[in-house]
PDB file of N, CA and C in Angstrom:
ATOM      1  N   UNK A   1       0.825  -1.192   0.000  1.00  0.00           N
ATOM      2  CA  UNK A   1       0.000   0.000   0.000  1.00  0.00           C
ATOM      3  C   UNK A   1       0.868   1.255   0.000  1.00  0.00           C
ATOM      4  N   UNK A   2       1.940   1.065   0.973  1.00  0.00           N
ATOM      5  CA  UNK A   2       2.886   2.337   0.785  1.00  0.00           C
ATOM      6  C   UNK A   2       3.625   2.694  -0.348  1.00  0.00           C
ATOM      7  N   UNK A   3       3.751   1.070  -0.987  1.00  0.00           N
ATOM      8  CA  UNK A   3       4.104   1.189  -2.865  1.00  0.00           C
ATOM      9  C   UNK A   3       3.247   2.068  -3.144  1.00  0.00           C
ATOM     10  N   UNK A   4       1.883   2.288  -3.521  1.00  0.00           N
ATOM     11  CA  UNK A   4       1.379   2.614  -3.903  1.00  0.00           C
ATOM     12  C   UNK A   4       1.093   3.971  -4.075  1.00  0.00           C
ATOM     13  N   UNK A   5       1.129   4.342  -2.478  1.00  0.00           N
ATOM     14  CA  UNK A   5       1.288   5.848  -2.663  1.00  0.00           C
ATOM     15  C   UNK A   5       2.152   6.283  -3.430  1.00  0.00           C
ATOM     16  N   UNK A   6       3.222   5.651  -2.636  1.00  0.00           N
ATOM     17  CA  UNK A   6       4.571   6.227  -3.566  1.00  0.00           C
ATOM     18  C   UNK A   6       4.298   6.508  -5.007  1.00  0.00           C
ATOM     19  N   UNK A   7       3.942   5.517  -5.352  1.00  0.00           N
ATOM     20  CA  UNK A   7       3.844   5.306  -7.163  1.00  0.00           C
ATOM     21  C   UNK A   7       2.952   6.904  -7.360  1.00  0.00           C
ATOM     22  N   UNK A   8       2.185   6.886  -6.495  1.00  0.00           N
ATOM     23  CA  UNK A   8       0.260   7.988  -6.786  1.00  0.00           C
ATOM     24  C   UNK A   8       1.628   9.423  -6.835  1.00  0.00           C
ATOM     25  N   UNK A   9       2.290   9.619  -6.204  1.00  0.00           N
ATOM     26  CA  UNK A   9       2.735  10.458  -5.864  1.00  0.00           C
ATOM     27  C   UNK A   9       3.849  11.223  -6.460  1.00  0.00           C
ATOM     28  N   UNK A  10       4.571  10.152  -7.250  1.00  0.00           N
ATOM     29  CA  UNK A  10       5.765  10.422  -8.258  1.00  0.00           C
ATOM     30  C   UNK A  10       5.179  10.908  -9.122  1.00  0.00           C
ATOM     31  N   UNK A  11       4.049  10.078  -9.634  1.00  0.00           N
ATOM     32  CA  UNK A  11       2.992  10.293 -10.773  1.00  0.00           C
ATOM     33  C   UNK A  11       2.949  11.870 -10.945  1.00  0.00           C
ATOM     34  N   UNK A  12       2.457  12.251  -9.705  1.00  0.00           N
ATOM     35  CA  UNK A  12       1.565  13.410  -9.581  1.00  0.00           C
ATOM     36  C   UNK A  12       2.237  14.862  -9.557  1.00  0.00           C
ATOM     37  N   UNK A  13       3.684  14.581  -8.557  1.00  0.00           N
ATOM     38  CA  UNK A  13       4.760  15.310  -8.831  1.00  0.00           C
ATOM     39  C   UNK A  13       5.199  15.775 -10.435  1.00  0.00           C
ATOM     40  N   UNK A  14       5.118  14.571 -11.017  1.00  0.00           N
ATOM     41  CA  UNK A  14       5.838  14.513 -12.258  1.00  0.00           C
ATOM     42  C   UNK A  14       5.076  15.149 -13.092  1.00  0.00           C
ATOM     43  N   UNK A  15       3.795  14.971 -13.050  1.00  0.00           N
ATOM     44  CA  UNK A  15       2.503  15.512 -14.416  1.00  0.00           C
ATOM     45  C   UNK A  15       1.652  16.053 -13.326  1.00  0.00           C
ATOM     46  N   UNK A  16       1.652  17.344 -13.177  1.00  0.00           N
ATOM     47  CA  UNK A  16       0.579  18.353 -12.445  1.00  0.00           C
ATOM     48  C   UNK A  16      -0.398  18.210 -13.656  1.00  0.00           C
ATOM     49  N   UNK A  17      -0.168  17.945 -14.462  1.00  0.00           N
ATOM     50  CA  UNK A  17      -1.881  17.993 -15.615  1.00  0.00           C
ATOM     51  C   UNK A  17      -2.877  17.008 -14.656  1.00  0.00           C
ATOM     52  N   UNK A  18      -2.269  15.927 -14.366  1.00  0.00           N
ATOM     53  CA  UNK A  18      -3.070  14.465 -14.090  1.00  0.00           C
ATOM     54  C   UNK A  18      -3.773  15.547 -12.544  1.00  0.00           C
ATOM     55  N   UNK A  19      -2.744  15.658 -11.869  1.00  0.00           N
ATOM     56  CA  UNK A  19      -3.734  16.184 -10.520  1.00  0.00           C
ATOM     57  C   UNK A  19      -4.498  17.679 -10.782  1.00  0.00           C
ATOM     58  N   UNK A  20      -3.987  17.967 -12.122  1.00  0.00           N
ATOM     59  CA  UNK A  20      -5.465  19.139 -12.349  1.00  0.00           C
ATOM     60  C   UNK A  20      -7.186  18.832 -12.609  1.00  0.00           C
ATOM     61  N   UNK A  21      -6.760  17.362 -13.025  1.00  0.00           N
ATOM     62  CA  UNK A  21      -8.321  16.926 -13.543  1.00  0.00           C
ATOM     63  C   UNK A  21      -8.922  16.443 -12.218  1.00  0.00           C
ATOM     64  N   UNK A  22     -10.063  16.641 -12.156  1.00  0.00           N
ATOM     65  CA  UNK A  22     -10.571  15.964 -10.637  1.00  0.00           C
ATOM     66  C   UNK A  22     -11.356  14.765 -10.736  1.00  0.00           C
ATOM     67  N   UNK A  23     -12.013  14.979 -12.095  1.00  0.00           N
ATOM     68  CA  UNK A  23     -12.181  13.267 -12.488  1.00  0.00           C
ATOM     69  C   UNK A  23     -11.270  12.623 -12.670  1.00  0.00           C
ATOM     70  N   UNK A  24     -10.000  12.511 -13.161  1.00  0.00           N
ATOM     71  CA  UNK A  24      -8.787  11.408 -12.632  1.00  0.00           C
ATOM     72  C   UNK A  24      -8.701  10.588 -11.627  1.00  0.00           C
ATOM     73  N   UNK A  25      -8.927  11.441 -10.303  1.00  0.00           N
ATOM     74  CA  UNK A  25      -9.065  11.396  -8.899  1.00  0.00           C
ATOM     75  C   UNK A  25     -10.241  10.538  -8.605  1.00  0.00           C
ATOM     76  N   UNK A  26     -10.968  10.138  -9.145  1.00  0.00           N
ATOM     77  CA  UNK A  26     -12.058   9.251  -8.650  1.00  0.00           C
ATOM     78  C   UNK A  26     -11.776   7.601  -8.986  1.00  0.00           C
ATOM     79  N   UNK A  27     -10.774   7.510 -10.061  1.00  0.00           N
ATOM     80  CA  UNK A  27     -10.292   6.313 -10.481  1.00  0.00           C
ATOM     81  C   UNK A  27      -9.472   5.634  -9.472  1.00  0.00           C
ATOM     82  N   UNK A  28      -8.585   6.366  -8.178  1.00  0.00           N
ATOM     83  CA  UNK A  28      -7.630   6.092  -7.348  1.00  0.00           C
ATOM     84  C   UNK A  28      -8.743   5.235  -5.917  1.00  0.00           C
ATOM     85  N   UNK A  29      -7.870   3.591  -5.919  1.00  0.00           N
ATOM     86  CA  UNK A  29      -8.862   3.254  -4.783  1.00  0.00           C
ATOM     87  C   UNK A  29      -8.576   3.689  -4.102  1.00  0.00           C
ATOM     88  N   UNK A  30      -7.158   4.313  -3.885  1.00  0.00           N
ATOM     89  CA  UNK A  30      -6.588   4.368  -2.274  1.00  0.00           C
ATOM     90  C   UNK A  30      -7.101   5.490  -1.780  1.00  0.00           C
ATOM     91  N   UNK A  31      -8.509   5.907  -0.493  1.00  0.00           N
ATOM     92  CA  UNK A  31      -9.042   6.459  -0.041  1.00  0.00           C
ATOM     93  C   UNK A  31      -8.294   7.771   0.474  1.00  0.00           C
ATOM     94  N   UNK A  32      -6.969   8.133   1.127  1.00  0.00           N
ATOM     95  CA  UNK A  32      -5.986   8.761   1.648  1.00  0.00           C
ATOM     96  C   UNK A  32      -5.329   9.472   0.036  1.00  0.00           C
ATOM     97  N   UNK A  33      -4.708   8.789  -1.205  1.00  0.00           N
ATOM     98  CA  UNK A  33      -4.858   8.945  -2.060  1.00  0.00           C
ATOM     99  C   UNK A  33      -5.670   9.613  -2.413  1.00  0.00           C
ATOM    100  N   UNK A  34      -6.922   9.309  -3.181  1.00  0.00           N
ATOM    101  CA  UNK A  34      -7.867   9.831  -3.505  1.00  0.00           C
ATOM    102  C   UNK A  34      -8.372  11.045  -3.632  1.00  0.00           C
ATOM    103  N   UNK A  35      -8.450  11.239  -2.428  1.00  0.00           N
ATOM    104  CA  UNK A  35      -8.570  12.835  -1.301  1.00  0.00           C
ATOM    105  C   UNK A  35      -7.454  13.467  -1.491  1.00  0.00           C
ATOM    106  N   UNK A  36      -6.327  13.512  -1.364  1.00  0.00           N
ATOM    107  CA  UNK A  36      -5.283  14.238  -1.598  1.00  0.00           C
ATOM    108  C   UNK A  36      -4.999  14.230  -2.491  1.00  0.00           C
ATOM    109  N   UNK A  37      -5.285  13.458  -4.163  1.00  0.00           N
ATOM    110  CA  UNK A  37      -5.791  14.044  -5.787  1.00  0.00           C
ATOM    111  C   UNK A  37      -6.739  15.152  -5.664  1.00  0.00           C
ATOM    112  N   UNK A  38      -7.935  14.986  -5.143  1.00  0.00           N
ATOM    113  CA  UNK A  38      -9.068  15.884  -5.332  1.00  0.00           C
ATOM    114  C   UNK A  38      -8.820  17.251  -4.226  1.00  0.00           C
ATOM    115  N   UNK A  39      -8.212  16.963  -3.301  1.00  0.00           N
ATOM    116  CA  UNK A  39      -7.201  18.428  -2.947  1.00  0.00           C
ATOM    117  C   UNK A  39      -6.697  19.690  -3.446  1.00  0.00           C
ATOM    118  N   UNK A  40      -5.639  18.691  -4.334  1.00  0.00           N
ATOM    119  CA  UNK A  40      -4.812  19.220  -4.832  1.00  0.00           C
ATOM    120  C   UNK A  40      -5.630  20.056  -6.579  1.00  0.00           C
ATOM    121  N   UNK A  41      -6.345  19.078  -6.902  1.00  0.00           N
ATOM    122  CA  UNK A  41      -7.396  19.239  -8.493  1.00  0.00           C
ATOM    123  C   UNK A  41      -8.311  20.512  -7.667  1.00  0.00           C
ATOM    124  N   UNK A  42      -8.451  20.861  -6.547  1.00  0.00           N
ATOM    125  CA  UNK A  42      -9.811  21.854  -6.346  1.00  0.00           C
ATOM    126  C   UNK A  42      -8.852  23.319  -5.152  1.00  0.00           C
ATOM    127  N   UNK A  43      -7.598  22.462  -5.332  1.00  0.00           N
ATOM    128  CA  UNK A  43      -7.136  23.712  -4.380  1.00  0.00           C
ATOM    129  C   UNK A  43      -7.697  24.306  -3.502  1.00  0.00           C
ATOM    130  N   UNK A  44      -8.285  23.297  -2.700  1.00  0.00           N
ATOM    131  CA  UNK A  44      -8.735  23.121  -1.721  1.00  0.00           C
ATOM    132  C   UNK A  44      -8.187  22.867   0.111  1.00  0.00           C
ATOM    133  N   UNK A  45      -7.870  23.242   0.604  1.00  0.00           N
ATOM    134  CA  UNK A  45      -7.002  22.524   1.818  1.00  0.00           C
ATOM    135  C   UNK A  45      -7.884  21.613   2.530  1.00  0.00           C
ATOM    136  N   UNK A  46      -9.337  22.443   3.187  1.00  0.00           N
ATOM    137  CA  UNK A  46     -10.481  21.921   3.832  1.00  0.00           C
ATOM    138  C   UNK A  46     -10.228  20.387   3.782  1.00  0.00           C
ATOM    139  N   UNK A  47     -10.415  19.839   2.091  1.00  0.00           N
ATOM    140  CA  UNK A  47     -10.514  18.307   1.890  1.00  0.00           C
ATOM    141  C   UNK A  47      -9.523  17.495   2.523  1.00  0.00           C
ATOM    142  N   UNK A  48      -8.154  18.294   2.940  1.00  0.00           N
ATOM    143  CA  UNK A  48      -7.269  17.461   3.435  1.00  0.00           C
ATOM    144  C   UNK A  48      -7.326  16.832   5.018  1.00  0.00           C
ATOM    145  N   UNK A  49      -8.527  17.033   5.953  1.00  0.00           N
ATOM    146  CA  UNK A  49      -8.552  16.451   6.912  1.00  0.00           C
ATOM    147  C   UNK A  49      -9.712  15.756   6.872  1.00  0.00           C
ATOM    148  N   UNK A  50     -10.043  15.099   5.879  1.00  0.00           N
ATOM    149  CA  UNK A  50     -10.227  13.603   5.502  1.00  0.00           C
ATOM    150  C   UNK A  50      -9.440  12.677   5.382  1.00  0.00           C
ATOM    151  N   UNK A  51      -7.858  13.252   4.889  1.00  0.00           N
ATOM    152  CA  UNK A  51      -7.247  12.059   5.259  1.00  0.00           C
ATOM    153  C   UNK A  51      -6.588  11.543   6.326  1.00  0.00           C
ATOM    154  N   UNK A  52      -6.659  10.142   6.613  1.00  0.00           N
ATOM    155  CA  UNK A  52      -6.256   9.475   7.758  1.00  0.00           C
ATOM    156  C   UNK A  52      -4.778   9.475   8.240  1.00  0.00           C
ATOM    157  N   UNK A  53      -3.912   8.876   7.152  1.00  0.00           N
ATOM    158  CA  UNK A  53      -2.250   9.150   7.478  1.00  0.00           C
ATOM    159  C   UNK A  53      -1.850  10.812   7.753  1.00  0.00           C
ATOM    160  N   UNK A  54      -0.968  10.949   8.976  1.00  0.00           N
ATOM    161  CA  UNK A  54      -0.833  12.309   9.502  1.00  0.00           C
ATOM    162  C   UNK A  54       0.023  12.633   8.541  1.00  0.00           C
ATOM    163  N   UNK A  55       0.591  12.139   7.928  1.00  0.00           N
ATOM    164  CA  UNK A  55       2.337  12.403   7.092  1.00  0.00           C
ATOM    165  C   UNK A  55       1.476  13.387   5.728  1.00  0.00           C
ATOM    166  N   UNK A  56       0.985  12.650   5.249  1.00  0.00           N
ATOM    167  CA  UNK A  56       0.109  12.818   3.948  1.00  0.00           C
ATOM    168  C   UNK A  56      -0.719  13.609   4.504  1.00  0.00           C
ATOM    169  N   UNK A  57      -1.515  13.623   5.322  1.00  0.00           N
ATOM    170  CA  UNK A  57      -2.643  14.987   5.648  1.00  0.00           C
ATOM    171  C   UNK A  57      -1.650  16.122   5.524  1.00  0.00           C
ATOM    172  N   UNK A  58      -0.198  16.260   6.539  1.00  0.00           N
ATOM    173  CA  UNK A  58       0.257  17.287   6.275  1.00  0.00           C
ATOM    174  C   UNK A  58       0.610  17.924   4.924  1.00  0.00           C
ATOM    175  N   UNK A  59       1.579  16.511   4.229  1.00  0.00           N
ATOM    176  CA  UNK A  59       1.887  17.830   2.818  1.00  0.00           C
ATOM    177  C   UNK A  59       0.515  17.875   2.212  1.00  0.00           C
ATOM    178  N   UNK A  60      -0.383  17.367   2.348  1.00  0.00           N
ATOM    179  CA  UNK A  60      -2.013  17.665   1.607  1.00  0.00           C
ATOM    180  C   UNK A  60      -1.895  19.209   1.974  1.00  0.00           C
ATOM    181  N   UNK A  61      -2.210  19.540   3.375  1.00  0.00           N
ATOM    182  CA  UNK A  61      -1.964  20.965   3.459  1.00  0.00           C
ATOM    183  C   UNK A  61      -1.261  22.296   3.203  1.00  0.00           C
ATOM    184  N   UNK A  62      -0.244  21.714   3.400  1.00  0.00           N
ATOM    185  CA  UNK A  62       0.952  22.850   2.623  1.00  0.00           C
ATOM    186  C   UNK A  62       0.870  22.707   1.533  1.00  0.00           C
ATOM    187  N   UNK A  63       0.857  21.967   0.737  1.00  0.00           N
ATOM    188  CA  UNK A  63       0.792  22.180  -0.566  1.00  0.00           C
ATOM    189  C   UNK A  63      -0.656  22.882  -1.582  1.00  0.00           C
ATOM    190  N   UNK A  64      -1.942  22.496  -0.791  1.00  0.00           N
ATOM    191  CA  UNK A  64      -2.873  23.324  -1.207  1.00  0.00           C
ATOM    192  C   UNK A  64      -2.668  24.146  -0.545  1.00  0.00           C
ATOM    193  N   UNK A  65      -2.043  24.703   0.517  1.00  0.00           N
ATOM    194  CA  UNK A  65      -2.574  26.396   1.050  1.00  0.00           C
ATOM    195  C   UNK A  65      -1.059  26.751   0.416  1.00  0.00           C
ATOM    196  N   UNK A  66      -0.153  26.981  -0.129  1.00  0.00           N
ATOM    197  CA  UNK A  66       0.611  26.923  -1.252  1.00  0.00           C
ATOM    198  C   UNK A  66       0.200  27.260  -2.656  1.00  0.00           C
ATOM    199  N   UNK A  67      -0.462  26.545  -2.943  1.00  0.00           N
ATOM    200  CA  UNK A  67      -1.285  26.181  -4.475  1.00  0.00           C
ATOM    201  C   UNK A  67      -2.197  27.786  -4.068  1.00  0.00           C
ATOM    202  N   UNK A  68      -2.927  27.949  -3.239  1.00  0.00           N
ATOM    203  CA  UNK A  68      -4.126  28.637  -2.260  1.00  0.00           C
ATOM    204  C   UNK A  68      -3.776  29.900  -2.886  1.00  0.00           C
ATOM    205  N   UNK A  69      -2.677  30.169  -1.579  1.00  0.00           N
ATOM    206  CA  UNK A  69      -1.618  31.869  -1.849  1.00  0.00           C
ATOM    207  C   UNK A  69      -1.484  32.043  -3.659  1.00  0.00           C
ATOM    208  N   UNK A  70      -0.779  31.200  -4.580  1.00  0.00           N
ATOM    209  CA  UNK A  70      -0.270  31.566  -5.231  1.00  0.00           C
ATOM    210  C   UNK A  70      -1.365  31.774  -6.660  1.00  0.00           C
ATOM    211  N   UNK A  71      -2.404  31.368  -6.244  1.00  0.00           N
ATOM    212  CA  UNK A  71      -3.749  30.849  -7.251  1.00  0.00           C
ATOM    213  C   UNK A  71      -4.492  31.980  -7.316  1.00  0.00           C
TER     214      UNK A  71
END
């Protein structure tokens, strides 16, 4: 599962197109995942304390209130 993130995450780093679409984000099972696609696609922070892992809730946050400021 932590593969996995990993993988969600290189992905996402690598091609900001993919985490611009927010329908992309509905294809991802991984629930923690998921939410932190549709975060990041709505530049949103709010959505990020849905997720469960503290590690990942955090950069969920900085990085949309980041995205937030600069948007």
């Amino acid at each position: 599962m932590k593969l996995t993130i990993l993988a969600l995450a290189v992905i996402l780093l690598a091609d900001p197109a993919i985490a611009g679409d927010a329908g992309t984000c509905y294809t991802i099972s991984d629930p923690d995942a998921r939410v932190l696609c549709l975060a990041r696609a709505h530049q949103d922070p709010a959505r990020c304390y849905a997720i469960k892992r503290d590690d990942l809730r955090a950069e969920c946050r900085a990085e949309t209130r980041t995205q937030q400021k600069s948007g």
